[in-house]
C-alpha atoms as a PDB file:
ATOM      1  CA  UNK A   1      40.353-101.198  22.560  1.00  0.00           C
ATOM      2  CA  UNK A   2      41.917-100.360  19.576  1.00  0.00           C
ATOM      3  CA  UNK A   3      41.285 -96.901  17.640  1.00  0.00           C
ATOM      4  CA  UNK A   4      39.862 -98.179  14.955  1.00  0.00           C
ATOM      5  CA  UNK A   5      37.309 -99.924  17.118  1.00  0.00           C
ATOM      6  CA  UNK A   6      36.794 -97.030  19.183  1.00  0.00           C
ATOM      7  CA  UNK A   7      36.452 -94.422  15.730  1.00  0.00           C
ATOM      8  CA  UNK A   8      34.024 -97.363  14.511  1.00  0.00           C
ATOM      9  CA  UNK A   9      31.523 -97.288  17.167  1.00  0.00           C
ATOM     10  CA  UNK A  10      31.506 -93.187  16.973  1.00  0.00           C
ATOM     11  CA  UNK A  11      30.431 -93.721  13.565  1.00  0.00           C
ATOM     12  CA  UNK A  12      27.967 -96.425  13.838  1.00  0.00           C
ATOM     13  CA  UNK A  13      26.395 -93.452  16.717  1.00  0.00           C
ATOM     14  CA  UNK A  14      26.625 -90.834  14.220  1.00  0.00           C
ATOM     15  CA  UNK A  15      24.899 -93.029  11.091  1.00  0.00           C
ATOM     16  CA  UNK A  16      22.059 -93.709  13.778  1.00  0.00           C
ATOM     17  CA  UNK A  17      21.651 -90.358  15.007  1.00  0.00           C
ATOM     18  CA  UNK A  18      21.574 -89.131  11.076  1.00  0.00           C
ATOM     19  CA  UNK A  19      18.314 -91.280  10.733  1.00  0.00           C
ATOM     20  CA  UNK A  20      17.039 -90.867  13.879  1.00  0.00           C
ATOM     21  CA  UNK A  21      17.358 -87.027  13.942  1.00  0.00           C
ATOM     22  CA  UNK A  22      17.234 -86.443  10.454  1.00  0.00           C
ATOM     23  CA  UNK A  23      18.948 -82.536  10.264  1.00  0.00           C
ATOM     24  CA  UNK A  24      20.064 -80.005  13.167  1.00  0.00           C
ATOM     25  CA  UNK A  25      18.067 -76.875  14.234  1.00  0.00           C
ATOM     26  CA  UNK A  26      19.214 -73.970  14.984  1.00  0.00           C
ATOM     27  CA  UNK A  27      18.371 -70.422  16.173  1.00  0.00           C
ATOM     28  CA  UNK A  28      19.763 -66.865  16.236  1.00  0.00           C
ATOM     29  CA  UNK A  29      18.614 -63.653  16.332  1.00  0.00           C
ATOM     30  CA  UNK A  30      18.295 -61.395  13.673  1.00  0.00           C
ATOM     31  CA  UNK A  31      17.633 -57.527  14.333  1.00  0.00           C
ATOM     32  CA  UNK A  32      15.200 -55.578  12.113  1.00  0.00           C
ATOM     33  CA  UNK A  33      15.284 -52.189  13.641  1.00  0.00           C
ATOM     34  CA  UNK A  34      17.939 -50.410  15.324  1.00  0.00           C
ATOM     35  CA  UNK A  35      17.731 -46.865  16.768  1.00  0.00           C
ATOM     36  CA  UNK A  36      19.814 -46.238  19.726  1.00  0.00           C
ATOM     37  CA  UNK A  37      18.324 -47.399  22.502  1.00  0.00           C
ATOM     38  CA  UNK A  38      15.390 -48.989  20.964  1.00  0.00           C
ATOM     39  CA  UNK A  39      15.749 -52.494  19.353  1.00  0.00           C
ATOM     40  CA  UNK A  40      13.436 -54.349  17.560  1.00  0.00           C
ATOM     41  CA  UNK A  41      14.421 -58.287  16.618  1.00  0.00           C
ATOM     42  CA  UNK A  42      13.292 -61.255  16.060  1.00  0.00           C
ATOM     43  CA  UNK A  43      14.494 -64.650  16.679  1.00  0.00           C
ATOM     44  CA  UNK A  44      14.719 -67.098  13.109  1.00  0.00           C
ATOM     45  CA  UNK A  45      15.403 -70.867  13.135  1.00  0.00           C
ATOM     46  CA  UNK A  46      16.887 -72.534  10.246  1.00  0.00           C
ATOM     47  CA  UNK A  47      17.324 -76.097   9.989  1.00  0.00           C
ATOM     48  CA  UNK A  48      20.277 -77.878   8.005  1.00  0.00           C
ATOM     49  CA  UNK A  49      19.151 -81.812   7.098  1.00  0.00           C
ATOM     50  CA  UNK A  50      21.434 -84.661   7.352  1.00  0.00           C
ATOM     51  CA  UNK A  51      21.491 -86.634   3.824  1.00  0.00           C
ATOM     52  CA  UNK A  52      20.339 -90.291   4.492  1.00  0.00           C
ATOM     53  CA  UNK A  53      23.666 -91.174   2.268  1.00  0.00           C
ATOM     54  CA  UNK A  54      25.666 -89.494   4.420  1.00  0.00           C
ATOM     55  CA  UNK A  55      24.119 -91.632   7.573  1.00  0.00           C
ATOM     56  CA  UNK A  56      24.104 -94.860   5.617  1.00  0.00           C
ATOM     57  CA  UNK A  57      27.999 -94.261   4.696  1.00  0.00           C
ATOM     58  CA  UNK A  58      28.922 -93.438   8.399  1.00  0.00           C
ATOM     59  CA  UNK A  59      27.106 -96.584   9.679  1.00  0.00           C
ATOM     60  CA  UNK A  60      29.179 -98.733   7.023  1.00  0.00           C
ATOM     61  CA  UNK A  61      32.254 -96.468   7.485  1.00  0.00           C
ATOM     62  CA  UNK A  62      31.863 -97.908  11.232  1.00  0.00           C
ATOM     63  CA  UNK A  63      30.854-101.612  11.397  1.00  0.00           C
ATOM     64  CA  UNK A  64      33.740-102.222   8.674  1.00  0.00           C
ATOM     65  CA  UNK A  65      35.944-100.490  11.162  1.00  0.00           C
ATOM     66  CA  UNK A  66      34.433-102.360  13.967  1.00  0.00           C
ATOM     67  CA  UNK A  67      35.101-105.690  12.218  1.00  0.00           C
ATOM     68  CA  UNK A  68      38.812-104.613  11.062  1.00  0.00           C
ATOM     69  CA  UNK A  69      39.867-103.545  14.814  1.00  0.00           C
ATOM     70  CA  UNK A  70      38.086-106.865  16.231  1.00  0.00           C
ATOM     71  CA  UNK A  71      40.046-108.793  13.737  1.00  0.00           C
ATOM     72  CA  UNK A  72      43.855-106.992  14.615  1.00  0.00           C
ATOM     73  CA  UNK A  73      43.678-107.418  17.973  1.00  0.00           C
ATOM     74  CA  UNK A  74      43.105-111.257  17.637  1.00  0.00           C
END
C-alpha cells in the first residue's frame, strides 16, 4: 500500500470518529484544600468538542487521498 493510501484511510477513521464521538472527555483532579496531611479534592471533567468542519475536512482530506494513492500505483 502506498502512504498516501495508508494516511487516507487514517483520515477517513478520524472524520468518522469526529461525528460519531462528537468531542473528547476528560478528567483530573483539582485540590481545594490543602493542610498537611489532610486533603480535600475533587475530581472535574471538562470536555473539548470536535468541530463538524474539522470531521467533514478529514473525511475529504482522506477519500481524495484514497483515490490519488489507488490511482499511482496503477
Amino acid at each position: 500500500m502506498k502512504p498516501a493510501t495508508i494516511i487516507g484511510i487514517l483520515l477517513i477513521l478520524l472524520g468518522v470518529v469526529g461525528f460519531a464521538v462528537g468531542g473528547v472527555t476528560f478528567s483530573h483532579e483539582k485540590k481545594d484544600v490543602d493542610v498537611g496531611p489532610i486533603q480535600i479534592s475533587h475530581e472535574q471533567q471538562k470536555t473539548m468538542p470536535i468541530s463538524p468542519a474539522l470531521s467533514t475536512i478529514s473525511l475529504i482530506a482522506g477519500v481524495g487521498l484514497v483515490v490519488i494513492g489507488s490511482k499511482s500505483s496503477s
